[in-house]
PDB file of N, CA and C in Angstrom:
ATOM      1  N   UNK A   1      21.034   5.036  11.797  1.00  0.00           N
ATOM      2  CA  UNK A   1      20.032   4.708  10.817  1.00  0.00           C
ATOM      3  C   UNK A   1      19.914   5.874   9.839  1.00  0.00           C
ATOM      4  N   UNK A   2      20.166   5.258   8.462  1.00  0.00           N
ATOM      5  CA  UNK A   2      19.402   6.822   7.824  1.00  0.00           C
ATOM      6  C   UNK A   2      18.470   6.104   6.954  1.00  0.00           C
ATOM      7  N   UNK A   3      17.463   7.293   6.902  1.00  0.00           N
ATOM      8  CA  UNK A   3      16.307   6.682   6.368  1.00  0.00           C
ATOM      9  C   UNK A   3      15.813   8.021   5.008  1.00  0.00           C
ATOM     10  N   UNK A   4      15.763   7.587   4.333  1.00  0.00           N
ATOM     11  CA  UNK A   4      15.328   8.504   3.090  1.00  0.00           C
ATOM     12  C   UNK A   4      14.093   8.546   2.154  1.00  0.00           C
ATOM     13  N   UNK A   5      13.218   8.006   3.305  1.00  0.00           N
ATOM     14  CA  UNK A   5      12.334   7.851   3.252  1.00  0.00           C
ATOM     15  C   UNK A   5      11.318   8.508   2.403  1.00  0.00           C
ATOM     16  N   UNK A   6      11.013  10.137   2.705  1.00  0.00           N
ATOM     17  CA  UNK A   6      10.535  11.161   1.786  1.00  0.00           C
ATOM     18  C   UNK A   6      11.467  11.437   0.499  1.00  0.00           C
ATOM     19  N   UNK A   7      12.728  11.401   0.615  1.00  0.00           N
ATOM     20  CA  UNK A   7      13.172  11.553  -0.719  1.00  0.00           C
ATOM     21  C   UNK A   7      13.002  10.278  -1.873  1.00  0.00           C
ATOM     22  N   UNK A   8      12.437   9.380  -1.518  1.00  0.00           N
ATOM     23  CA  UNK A   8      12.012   7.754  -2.203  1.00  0.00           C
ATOM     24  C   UNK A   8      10.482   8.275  -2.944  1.00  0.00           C
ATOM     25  N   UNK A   9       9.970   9.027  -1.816  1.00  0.00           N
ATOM     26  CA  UNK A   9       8.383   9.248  -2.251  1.00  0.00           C
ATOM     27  C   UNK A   9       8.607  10.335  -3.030  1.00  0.00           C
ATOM     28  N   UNK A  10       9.403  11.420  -3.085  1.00  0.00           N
ATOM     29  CA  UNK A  10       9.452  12.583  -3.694  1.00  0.00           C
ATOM     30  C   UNK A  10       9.704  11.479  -5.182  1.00  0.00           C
ATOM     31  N   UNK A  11      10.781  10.751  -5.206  1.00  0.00           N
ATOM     32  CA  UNK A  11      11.264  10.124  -6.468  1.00  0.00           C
ATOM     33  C   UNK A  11      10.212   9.517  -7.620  1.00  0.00           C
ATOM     34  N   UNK A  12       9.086   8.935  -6.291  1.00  0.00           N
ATOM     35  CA  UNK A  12       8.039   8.118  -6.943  1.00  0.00           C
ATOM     36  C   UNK A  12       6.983   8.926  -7.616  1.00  0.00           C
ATOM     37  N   UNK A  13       7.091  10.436  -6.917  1.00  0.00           N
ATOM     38  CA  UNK A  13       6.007  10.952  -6.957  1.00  0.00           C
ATOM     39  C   UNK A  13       6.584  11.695  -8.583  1.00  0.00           C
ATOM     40  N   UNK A  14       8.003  11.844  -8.798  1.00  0.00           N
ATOM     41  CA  UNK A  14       7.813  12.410  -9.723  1.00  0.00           C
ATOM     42  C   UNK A  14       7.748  11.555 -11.135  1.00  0.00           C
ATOM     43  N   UNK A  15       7.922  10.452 -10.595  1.00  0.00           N
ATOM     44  CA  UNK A  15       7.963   9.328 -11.758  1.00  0.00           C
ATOM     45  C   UNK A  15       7.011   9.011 -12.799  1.00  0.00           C
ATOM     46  N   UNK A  16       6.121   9.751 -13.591  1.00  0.00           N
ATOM     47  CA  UNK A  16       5.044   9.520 -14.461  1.00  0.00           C
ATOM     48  C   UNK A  16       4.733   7.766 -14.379  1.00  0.00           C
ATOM     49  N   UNK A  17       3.493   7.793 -14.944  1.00  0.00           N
ATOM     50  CA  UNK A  17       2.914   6.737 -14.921  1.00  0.00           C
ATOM     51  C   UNK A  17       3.929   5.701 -16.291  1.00  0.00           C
ATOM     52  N   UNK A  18       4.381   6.758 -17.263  1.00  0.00           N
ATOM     53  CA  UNK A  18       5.063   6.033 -18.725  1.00  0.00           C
ATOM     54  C   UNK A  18       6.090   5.059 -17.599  1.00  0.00           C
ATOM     55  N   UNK A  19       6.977   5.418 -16.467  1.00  0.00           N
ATOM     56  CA  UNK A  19       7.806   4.971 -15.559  1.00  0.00           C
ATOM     57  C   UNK A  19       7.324   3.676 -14.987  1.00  0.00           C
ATOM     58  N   UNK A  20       6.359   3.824 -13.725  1.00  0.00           N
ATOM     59  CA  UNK A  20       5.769   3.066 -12.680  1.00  0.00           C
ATOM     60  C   UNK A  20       4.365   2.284 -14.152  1.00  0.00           C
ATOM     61  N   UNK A  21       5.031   1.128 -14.520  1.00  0.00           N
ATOM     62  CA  UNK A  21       4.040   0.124 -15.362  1.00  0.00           C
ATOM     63  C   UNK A  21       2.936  -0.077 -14.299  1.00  0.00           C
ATOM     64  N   UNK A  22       1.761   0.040 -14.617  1.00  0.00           N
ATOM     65  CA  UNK A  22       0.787  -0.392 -13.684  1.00  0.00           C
ATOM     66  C   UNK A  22       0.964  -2.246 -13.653  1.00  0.00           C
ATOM     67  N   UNK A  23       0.758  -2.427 -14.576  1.00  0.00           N
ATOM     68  CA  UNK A  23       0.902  -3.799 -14.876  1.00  0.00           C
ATOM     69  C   UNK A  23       1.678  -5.106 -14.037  1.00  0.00           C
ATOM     70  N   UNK A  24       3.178  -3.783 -13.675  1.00  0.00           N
ATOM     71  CA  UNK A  24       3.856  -4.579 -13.034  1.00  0.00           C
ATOM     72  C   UNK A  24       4.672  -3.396 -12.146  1.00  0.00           C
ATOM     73  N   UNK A  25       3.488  -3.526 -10.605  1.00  0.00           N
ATOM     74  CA  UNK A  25       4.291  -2.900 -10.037  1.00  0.00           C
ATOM     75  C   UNK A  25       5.360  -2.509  -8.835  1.00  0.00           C
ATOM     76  N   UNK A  26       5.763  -3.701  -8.636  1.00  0.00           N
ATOM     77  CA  UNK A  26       6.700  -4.465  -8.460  1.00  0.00           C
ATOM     78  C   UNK A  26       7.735  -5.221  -8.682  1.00  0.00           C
ATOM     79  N   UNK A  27       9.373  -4.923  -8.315  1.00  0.00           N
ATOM     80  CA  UNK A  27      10.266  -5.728  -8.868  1.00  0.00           C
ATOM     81  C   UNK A  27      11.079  -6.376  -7.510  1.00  0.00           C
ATOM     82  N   UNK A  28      11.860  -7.452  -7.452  1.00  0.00           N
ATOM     83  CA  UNK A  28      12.501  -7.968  -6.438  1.00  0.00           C
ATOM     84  C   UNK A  28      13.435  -7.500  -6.403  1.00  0.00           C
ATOM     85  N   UNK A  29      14.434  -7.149  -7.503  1.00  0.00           N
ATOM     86  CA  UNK A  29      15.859  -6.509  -7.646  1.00  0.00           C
ATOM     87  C   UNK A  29      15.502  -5.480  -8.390  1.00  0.00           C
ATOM     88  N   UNK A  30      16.508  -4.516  -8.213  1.00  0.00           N
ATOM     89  CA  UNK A  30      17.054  -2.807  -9.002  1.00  0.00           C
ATOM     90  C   UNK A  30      17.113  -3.238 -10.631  1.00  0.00           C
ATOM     91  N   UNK A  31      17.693  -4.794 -10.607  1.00  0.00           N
ATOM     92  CA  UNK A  31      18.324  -5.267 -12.180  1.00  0.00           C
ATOM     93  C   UNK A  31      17.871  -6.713 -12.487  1.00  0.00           C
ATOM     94  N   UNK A  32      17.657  -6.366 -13.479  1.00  0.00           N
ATOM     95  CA  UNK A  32      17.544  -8.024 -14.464  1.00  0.00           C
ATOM     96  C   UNK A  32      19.544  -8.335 -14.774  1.00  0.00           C
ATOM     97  N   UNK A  33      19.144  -9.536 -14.656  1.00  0.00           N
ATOM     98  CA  UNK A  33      20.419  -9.957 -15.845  1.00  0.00           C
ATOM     99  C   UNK A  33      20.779  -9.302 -17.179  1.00  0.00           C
ATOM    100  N   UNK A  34      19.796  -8.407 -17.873  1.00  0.00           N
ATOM    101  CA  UNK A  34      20.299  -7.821 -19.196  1.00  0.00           C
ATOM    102  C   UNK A  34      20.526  -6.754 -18.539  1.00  0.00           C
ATOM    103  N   UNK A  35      20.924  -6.283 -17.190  1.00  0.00           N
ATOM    104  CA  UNK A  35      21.392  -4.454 -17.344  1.00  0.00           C
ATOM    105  C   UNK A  35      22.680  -4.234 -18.011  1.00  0.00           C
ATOM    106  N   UNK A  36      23.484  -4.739 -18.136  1.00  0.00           N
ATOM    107  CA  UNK A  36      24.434  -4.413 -18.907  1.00  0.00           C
ATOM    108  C   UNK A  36      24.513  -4.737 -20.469  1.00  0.00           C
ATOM    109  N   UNK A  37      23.783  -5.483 -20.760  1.00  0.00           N
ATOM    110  CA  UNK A  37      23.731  -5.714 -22.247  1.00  0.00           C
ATOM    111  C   UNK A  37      22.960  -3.976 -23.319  1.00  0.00           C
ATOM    112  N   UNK A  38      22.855  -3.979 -24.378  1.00  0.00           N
ATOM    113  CA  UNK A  38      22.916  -3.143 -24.880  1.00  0.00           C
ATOM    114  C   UNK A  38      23.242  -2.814 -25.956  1.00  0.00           C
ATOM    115  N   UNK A  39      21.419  -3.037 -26.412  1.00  0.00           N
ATOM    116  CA  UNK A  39      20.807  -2.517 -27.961  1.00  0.00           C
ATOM    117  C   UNK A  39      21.265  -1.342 -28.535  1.00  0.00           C
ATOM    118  N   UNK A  40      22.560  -1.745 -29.240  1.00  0.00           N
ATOM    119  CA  UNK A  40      22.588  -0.292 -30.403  1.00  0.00           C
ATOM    120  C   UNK A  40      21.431   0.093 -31.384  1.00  0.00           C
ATOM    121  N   UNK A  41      20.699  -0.894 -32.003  1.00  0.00           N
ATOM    122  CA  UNK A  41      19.913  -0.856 -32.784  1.00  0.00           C
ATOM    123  C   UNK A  41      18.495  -0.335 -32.032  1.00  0.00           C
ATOM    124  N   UNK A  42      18.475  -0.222 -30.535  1.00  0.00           N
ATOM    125  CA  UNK A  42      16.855  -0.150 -30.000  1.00  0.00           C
ATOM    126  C   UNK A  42      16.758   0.895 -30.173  1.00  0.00           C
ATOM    127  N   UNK A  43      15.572   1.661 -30.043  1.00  0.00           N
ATOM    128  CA  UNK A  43      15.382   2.883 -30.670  1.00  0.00           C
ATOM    129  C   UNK A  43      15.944   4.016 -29.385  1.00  0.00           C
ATOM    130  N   UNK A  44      16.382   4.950 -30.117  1.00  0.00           N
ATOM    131  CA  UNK A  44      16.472   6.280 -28.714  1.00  0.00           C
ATOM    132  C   UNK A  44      14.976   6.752 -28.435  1.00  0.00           C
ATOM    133  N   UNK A  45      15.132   6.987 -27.034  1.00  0.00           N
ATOM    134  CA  UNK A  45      14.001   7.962 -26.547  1.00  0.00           C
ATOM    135  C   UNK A  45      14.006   9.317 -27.041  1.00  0.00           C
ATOM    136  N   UNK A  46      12.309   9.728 -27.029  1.00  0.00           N
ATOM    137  CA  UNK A  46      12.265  10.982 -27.798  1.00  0.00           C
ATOM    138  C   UNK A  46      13.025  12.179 -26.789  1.00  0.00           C
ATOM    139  N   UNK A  47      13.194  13.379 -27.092  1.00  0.00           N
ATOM    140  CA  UNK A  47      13.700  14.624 -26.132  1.00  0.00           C
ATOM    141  C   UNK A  47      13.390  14.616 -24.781  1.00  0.00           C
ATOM    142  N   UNK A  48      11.729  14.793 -25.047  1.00  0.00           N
ATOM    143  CA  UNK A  48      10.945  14.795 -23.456  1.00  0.00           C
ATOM    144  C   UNK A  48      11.303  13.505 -22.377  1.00  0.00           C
ATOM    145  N   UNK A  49      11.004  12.739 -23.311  1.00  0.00           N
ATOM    146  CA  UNK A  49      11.711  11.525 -22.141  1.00  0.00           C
ATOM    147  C   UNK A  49      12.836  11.003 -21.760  1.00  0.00           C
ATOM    148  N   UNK A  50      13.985  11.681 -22.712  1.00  0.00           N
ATOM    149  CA  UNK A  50      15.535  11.638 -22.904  1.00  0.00           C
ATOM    150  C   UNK A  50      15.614  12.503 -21.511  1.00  0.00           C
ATOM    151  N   UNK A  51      14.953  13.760 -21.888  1.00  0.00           N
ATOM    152  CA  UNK A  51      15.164  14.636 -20.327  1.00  0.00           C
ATOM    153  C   UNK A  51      15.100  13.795 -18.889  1.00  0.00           C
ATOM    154  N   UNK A  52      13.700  13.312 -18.965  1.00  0.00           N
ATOM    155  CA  UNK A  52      13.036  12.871 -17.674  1.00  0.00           C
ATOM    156  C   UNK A  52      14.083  11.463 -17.734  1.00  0.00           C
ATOM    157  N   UNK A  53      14.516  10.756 -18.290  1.00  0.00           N
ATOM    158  CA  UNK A  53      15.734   9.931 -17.647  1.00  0.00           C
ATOM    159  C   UNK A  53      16.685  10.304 -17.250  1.00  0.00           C
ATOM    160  N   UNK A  54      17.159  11.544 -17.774  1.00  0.00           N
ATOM    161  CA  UNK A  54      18.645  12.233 -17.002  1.00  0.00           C
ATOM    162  C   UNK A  54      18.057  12.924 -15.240  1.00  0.00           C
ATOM    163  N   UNK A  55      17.351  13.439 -15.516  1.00  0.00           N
ATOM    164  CA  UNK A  55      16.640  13.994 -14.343  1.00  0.00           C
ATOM    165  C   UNK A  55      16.105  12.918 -13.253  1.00  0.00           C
ATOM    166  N   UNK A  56      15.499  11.969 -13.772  1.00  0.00           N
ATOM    167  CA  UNK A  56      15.651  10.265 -12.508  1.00  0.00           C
ATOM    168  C   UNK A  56      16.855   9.806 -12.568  1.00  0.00           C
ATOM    169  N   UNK A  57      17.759   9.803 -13.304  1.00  0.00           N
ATOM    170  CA  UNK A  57      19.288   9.460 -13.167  1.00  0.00           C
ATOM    171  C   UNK A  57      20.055   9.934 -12.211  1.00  0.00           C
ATOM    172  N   UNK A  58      19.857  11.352 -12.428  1.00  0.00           N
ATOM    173  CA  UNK A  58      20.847  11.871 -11.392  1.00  0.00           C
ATOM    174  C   UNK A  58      19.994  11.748 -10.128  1.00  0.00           C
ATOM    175  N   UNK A  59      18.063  11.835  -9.426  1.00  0.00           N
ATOM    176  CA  UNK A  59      17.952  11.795  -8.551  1.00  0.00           C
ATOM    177  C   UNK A  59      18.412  10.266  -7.640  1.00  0.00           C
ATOM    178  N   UNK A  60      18.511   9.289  -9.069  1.00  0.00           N
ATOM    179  CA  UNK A  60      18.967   7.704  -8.107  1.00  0.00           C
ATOM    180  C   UNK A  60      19.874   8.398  -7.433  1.00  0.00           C
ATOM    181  N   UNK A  61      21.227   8.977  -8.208  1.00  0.00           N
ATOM    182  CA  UNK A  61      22.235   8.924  -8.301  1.00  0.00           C
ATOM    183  C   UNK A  61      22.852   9.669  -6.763  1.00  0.00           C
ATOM    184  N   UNK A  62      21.516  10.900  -6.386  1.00  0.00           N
ATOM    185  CA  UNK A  62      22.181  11.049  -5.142  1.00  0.00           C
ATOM    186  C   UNK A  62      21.323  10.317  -4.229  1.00  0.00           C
ATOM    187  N   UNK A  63      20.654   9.723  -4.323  1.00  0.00           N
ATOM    188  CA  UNK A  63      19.830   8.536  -2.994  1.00  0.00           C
ATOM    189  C   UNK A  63      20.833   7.377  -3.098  1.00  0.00           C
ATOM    190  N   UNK A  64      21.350   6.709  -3.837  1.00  0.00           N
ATOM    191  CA  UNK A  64      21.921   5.170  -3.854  1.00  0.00           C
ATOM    192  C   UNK A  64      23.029   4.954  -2.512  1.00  0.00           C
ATOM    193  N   UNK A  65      24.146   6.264  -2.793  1.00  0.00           N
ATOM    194  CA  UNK A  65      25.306   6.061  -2.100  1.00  0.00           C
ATOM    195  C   UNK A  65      25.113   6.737  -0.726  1.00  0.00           C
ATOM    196  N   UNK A  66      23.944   7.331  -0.265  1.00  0.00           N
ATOM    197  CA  UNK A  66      23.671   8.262   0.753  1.00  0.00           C
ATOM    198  C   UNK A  66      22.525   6.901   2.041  1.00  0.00           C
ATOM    199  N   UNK A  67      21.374   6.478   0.960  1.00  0.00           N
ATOM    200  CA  UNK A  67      20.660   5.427   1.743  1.00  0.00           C
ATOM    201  C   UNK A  67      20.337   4.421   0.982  1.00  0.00           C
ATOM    202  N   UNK A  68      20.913   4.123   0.151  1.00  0.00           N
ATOM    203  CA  UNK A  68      20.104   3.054  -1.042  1.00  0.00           C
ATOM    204  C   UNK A  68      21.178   2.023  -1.194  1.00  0.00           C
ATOM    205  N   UNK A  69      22.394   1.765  -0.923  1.00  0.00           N
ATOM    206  CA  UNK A  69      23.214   1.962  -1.386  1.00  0.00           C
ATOM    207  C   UNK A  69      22.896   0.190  -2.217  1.00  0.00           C
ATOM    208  N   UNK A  70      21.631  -0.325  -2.108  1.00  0.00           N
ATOM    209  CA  UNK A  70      21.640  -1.891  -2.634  1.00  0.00           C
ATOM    210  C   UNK A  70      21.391  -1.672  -4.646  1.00  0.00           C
ATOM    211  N   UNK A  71      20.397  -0.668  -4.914  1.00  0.00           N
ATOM    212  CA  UNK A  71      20.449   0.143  -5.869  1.00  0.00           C
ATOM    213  C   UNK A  71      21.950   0.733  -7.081  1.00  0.00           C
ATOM    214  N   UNK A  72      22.624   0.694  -6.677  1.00  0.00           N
ATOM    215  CA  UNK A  72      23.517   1.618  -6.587  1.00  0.00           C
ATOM    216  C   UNK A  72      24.347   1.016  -8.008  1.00  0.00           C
ATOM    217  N   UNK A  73      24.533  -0.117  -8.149  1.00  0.00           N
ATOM    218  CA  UNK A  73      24.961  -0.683  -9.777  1.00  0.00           C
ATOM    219  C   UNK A  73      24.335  -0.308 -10.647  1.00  0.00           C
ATOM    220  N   UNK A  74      22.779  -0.894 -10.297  1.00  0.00           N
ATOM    221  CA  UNK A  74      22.076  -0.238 -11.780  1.00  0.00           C
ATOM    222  C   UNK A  74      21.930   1.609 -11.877  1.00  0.00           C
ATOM    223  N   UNK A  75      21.965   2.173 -11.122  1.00  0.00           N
ATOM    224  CA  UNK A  75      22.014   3.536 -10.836  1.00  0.00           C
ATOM    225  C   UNK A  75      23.281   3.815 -11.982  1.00  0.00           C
ATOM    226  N   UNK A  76      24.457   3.060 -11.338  1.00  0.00           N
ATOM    227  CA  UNK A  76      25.845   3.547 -11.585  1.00  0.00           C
ATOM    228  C   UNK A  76      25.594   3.550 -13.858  1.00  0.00           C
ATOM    229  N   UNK A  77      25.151   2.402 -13.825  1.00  0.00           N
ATOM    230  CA  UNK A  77      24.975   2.195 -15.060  1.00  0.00           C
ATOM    231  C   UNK A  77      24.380   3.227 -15.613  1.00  0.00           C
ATOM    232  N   UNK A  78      22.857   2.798 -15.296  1.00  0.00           N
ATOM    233  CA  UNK A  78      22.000   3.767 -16.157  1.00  0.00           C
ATOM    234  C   UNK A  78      22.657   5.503 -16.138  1.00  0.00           C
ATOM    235  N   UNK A  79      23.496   5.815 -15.450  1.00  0.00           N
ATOM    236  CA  UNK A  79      23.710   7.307 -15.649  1.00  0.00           C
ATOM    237  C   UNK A  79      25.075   7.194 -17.003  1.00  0.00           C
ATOM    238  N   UNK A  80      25.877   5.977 -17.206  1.00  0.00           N
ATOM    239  CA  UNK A  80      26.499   5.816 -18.430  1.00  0.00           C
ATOM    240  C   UNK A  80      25.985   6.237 -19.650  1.00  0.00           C
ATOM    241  N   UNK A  81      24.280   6.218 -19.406  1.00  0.00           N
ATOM    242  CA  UNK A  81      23.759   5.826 -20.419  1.00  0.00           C
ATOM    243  C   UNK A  81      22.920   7.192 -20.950  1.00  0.00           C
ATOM    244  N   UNK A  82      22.920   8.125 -20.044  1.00  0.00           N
ATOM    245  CA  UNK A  82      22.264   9.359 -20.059  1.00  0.00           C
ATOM    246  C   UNK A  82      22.396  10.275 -21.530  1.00  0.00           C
ATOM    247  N   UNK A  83      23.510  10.381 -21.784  1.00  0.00           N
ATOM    248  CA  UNK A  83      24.014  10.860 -23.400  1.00  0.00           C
ATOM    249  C   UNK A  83      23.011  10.549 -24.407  1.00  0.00           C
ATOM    250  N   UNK A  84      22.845   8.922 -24.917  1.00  0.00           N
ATOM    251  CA  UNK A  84      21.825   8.295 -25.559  1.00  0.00           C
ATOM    252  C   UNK A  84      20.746   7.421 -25.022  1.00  0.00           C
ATOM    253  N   UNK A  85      19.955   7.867 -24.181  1.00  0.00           N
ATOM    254  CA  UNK A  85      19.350   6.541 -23.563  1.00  0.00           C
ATOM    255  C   UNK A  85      18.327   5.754 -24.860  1.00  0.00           C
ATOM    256  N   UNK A  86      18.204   4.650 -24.309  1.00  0.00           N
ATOM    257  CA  UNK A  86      16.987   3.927 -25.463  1.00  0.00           C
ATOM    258  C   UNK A  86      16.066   3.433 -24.900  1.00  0.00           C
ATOM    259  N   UNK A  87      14.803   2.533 -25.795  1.00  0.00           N
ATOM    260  CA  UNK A  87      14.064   2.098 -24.913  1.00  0.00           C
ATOM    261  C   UNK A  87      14.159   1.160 -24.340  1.00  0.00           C
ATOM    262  N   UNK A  88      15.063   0.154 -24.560  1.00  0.00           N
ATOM    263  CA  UNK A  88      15.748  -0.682 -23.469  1.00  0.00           C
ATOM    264  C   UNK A  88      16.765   0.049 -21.943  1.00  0.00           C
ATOM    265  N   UNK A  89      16.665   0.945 -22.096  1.00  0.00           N
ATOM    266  CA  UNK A  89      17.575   2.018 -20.724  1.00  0.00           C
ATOM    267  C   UNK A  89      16.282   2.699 -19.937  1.00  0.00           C
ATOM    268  N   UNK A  90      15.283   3.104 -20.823  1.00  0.00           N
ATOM    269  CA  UNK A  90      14.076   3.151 -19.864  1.00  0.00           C
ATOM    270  C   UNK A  90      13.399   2.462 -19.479  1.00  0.00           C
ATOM    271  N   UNK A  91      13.529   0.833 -19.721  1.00  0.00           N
ATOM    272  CA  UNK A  91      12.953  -0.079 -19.319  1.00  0.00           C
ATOM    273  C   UNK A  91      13.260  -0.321 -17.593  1.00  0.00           C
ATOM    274  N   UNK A  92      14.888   0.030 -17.891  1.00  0.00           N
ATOM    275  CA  UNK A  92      15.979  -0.669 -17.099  1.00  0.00           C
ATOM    276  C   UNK A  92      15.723   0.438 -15.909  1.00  0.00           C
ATOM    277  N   UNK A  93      15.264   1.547 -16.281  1.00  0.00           N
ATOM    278  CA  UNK A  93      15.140   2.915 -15.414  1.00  0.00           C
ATOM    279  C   UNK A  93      13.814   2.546 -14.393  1.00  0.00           C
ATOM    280  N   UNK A  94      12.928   1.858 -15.054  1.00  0.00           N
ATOM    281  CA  UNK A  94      11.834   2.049 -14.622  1.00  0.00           C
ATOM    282  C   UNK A  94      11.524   1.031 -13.802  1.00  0.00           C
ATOM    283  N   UNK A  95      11.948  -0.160 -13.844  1.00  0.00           N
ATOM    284  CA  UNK A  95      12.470  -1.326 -12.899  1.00  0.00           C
ATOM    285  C   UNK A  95      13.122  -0.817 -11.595  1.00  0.00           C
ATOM    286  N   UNK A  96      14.243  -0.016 -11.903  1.00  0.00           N
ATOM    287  CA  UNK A  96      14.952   0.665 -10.679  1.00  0.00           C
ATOM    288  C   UNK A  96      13.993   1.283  -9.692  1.00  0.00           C
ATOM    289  N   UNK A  97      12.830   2.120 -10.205  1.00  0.00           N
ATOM    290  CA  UNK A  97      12.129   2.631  -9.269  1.00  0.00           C
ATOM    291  C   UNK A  97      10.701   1.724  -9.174  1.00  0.00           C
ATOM    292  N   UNK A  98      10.364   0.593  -9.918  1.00  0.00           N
ATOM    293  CA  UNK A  98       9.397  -0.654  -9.593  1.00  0.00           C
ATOM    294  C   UNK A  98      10.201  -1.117  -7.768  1.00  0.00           C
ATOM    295  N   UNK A  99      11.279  -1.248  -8.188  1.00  0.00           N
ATOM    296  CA  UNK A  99      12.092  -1.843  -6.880  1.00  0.00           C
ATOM    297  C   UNK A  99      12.162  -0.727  -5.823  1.00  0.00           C
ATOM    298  N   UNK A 100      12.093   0.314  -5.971  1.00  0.00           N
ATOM    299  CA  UNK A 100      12.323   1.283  -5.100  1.00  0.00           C
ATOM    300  C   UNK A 100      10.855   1.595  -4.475  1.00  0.00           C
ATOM    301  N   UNK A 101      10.054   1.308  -5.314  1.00  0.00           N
ATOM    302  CA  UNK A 101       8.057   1.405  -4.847  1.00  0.00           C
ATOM    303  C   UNK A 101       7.920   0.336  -4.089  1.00  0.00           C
ATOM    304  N   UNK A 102       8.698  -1.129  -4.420  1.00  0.00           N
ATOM    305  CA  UNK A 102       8.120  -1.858  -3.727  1.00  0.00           C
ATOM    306  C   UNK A 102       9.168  -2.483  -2.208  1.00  0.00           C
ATOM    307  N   UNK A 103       9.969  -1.621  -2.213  1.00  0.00           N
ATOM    308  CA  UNK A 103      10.793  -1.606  -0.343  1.00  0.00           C
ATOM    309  C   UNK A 103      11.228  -0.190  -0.425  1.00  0.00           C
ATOM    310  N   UNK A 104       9.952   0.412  -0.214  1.00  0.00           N
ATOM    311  CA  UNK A 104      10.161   1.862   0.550  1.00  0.00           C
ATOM    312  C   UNK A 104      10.489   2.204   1.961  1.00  0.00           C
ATOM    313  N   UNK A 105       9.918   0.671   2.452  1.00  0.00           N
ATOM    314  CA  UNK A 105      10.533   0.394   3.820  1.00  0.00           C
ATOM    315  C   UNK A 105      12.214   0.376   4.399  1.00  0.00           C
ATOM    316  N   UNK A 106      12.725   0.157   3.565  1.00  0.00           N
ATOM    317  CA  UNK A 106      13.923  -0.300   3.643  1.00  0.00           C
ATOM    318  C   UNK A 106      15.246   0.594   3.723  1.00  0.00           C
ATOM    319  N   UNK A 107      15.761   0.699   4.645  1.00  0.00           N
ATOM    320  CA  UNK A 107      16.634   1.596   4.872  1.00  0.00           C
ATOM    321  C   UNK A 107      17.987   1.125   5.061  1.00  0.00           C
ATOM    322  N   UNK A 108      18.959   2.297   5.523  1.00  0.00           N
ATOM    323  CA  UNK A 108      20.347   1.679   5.756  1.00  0.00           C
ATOM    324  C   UNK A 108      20.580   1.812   6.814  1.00  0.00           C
ATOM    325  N   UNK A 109      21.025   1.180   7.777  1.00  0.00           N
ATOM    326  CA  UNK A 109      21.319   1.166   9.291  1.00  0.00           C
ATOM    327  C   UNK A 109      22.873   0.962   9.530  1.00  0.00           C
ATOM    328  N   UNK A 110      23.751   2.014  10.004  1.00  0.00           N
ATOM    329  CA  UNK A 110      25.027   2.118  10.005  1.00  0.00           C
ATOM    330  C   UNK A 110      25.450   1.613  11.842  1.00  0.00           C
ATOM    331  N   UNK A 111      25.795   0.740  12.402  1.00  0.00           N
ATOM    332  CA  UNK A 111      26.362   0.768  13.902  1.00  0.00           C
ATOM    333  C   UNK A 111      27.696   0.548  14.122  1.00  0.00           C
ATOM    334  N   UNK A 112      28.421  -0.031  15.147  1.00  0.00           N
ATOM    335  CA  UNK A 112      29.549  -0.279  15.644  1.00  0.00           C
ATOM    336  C   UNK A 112      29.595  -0.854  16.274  1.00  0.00           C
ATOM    337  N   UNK A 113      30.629  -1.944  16.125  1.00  0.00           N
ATOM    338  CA  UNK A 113      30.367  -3.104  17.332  1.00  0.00           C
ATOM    339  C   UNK A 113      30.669  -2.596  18.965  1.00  0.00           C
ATOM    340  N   UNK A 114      32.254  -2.170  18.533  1.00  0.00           N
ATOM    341  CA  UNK A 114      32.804  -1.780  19.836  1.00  0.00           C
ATOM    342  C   UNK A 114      33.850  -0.686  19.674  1.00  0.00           C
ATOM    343  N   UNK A 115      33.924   0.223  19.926  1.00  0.00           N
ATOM    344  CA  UNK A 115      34.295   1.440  20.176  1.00  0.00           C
ATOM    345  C   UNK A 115      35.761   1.478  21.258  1.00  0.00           C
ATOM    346  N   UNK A 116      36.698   0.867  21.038  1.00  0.00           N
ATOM    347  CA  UNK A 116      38.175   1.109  22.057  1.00  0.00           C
ATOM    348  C   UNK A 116      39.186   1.968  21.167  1.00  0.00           C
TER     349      UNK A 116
END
């Protein structure tokens, strides 16, 4: 079993409120159907928040493939996107960790059937 449990809460905890929508805080999946689509025209994020997406980018980036691994597409994406993000990429960011707030429970459980 690994469970990454505190590093999920560390994630959440650093996630500003601009991140975690009160409104909606909860998602069923990491991704909508538009994660791959992609507004040239949407606006870029300013510096400060250009930062704080590279900095939740890379923390998906080492939780996904370690215990997350259901995460792990939109992760893969959104770090494509780190160079220019927009406000359609922080939308997409902030969904990732809506989904990650709402199965904090949820872990990865590795076994073996049979061992010869």
């Amino acid at each position: 079993m690994v469970k990454m449990d505190d590093y999920v809460e560390d994630i959440l905890d650093s996630a500003d409120q601009l991140l975690l929508d009160k409104r909606r805080d909860q998602a069923k999946t990491p991704a909508g159907t538009d994660l791959f689509d992609i507004d040239e025209s949407a606006a870029s994020l300013d510096l400060e928040k250009s930062d704080h997406f590279w900095t939740m980018s890379a923390k998906l980036l080492y939780l996904a493939p370690r215990g997350r691994p259901d995460i792990m597409t939109a992760v893969s994406f959104l770090c494509t996107r780190v160079q220019q993000p927009n406000v359609e990429d922080w939308e997409k960011l902030s969904r990732v960790l809506r989904y990650l707030k709402s199965t904090k429970e949820f872990f990865l459980t590795i076994f073996v059937d049979d061992i010869t």
